[in-house]
C-alpha atoms as a PDB file:
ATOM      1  CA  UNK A   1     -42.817 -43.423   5.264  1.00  0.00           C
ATOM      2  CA  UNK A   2     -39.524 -43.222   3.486  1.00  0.00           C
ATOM      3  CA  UNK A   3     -36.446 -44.223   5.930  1.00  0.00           C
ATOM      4  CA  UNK A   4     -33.541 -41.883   4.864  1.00  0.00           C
ATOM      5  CA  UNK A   5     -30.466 -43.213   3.673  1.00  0.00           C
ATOM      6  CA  UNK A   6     -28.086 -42.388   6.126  1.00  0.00           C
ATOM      7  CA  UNK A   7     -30.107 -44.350   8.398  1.00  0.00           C
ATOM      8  CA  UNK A   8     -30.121 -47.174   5.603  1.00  0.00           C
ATOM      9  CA  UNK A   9     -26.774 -46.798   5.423  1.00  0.00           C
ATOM     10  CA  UNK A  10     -26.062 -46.913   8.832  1.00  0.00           C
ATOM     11  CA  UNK A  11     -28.070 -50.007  10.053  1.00  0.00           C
ATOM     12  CA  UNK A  12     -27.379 -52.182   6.781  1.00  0.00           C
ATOM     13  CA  UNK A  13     -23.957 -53.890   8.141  1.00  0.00           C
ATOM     14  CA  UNK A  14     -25.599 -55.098  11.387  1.00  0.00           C
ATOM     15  CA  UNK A  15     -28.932 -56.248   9.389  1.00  0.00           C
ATOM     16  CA  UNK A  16     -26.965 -58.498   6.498  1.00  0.00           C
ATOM     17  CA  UNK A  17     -24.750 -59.753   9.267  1.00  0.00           C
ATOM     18  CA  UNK A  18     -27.792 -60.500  11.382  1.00  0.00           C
ATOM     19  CA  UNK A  19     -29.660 -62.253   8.769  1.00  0.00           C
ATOM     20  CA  UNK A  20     -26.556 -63.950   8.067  1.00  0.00           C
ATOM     21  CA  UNK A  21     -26.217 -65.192  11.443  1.00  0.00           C
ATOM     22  CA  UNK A  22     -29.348 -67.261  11.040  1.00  0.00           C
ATOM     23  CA  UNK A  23     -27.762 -68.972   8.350  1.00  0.00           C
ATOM     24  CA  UNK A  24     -26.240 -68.363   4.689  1.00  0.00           C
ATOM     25  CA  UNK A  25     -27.992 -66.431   2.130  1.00  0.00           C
ATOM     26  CA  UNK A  26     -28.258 -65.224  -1.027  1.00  0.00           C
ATOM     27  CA  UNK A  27     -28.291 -61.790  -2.411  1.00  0.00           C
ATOM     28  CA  UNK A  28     -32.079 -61.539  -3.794  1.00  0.00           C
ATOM     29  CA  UNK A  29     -33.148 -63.732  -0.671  1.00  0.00           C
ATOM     30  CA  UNK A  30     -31.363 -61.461   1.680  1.00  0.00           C
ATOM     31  CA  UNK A  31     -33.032 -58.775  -0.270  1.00  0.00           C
ATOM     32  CA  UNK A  32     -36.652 -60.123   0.436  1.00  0.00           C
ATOM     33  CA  UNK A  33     -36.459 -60.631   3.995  1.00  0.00           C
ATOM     34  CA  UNK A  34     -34.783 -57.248   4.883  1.00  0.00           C
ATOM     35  CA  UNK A  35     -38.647 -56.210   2.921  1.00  0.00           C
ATOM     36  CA  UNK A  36     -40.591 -58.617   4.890  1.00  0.00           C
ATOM     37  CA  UNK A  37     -38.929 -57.589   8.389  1.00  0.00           C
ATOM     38  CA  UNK A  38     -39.340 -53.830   7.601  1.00  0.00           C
ATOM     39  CA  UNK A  39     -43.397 -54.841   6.279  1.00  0.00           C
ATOM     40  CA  UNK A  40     -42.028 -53.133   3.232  1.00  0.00           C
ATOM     41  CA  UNK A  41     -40.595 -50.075   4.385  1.00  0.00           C
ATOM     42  CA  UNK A  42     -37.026 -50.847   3.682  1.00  0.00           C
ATOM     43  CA  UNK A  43     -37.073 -51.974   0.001  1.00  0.00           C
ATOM     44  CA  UNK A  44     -33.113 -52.228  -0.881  1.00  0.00           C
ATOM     45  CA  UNK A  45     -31.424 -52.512  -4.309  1.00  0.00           C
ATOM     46  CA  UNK A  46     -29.325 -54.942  -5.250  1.00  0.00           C
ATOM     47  CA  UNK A  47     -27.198 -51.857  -5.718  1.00  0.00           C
ATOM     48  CA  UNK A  48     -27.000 -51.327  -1.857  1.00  0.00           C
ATOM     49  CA  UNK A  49     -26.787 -54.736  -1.062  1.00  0.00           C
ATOM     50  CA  UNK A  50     -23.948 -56.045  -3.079  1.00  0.00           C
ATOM     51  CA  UNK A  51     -21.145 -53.385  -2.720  1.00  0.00           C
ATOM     52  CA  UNK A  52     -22.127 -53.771   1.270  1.00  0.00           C
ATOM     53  CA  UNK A  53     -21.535 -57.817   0.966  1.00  0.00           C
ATOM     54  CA  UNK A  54     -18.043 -57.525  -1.777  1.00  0.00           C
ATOM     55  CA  UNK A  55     -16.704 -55.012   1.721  1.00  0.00           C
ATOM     56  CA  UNK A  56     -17.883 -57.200   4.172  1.00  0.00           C
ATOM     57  CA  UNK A  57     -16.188 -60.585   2.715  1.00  0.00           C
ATOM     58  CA  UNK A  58     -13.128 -57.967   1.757  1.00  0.00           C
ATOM     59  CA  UNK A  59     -13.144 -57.802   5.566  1.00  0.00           C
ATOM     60  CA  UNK A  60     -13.162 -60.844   6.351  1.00  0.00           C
ATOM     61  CA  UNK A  61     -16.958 -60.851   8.416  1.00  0.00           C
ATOM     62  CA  UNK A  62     -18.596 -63.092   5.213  1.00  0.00           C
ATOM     63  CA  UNK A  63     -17.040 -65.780   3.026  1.00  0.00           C
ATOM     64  CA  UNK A  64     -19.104 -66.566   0.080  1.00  0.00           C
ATOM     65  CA  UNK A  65     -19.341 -69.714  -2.338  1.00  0.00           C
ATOM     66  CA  UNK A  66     -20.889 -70.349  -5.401  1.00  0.00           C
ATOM     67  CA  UNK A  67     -23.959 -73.561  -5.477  1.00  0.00           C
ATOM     68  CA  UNK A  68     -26.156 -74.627  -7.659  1.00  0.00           C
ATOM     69  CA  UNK A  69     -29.490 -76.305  -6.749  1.00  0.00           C
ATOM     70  CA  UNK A  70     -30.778 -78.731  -9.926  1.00  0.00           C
ATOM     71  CA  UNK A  71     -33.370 -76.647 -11.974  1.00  0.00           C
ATOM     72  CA  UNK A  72     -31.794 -73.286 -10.878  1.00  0.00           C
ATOM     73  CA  UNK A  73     -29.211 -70.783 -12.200  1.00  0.00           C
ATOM     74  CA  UNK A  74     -25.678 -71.318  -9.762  1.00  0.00           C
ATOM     75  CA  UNK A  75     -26.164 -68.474  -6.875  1.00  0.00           C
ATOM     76  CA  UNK A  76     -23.570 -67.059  -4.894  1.00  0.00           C
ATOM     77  CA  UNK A  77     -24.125 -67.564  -1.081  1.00  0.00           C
ATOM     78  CA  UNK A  78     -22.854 -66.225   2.042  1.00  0.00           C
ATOM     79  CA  UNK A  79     -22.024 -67.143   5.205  1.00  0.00           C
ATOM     80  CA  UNK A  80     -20.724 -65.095   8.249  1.00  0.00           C
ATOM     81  CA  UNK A  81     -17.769 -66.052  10.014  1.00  0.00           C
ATOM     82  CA  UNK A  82     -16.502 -65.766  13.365  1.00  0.00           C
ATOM     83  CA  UNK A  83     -15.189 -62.428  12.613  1.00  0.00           C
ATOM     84  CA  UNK A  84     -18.689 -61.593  11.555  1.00  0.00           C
ATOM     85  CA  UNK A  85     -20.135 -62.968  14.805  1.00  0.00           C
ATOM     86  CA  UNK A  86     -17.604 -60.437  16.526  1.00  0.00           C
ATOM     87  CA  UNK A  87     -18.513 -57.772  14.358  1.00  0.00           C
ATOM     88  CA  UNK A  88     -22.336 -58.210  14.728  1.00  0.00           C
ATOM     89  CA  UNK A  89     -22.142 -58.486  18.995  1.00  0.00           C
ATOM     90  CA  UNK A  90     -20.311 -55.296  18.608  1.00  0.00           C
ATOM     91  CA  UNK A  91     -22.726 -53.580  15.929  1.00  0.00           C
ATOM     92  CA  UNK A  92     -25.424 -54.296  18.540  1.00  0.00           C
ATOM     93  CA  UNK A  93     -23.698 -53.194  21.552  1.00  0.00           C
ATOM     94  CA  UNK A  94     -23.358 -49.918  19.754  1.00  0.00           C
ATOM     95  CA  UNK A  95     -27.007 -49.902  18.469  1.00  0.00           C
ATOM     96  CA  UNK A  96     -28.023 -50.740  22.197  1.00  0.00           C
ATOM     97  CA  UNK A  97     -26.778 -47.500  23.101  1.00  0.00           C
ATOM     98  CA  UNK A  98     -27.930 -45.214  20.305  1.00  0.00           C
ATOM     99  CA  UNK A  99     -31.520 -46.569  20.930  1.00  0.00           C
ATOM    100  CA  UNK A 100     -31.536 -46.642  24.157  1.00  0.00           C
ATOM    101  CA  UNK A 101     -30.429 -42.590  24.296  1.00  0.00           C
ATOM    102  CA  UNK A 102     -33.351 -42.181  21.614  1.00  0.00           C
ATOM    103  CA  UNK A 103     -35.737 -43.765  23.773  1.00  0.00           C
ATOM    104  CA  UNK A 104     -34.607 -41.644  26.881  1.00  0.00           C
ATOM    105  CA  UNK A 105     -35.088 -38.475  24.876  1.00  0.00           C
ATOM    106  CA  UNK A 106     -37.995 -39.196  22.721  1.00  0.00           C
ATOM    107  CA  UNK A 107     -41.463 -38.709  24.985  1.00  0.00           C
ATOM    108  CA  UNK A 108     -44.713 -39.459  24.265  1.00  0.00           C
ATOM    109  CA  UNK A 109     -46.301 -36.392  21.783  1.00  0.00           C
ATOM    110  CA  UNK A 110     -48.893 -35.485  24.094  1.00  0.00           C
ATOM    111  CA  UNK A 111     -46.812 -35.056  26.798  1.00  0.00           C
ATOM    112  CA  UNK A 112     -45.583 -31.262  26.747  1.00  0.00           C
ATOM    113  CA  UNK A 113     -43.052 -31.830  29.365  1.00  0.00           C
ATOM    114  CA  UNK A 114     -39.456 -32.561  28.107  1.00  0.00           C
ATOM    115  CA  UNK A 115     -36.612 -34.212  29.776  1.00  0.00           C
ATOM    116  CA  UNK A 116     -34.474 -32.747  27.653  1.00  0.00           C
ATOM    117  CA  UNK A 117     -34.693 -29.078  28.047  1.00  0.00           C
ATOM    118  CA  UNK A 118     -31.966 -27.033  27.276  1.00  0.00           C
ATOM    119  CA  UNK A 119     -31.252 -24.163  30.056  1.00  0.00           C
ATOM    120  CA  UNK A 120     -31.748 -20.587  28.486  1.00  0.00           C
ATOM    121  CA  UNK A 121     -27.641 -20.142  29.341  1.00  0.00           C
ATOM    122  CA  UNK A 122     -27.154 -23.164  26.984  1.00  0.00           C
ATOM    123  CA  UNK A 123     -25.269 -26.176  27.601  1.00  0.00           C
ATOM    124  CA  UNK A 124     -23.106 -26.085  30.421  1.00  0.00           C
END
């Protein structure tokens, strides 16, 4: 299955700031667990995932800083911040809603009855 990129696009702000929010990251690991939480079907570039993390510390949700661990290159990690916190509880309120009106309209396949049925008039 390939997930289409406006849905990509649309859920990548509240995924970086929710991997965030269990702690501070770097790109290429932020990059690998997004993959291992989709099993692989979400396989960002570094392309997708930079640009998003330059607008979200230009926003003030992220601050990053630059470390180096002995034996490795320096990395760049980031961190969410308490605008970020705000930011993600509001992200999720608004994903709450959008999946729960999916779920209310969505019915199991091999049930032919819909909820949803439009009237032949239209919408009213």
């Amino acid at each position: 299955m390939k997930v289409t990129k406006d849905l990509v696009a649309a859920s990548a702000t509240p995924m970086v700031l929710g991997i965030l929010a269990d702690g501070e990251s770097y790109g290429y690991a932020i990059l690998r667990r997004i993959n291992e939480l989709s099993d692989g079907e979400l396989d960002w570039t570094e392309g997708l995932l930079y640009p998003l993390l330059h607008r979200l510390e230009r926003l003030g949700h992220v601050e990053s800083s630059w470390q180096s661990v002995p034996g490795e290159r320096r990395r760049k990690y980031y961190r969410i911040t308490d605008s970020g916190l705000a930011e993600l509880a509001e992200q999720r309120r608004q994903w709450d809603t959008v999946v729960s009106a999916l779920k209310a309209i969505w019915v199991d396949p091999g049930d032919v009855r819909r909820s949803t049925t439009i009237p032949l008039g239209g919408l009213a």
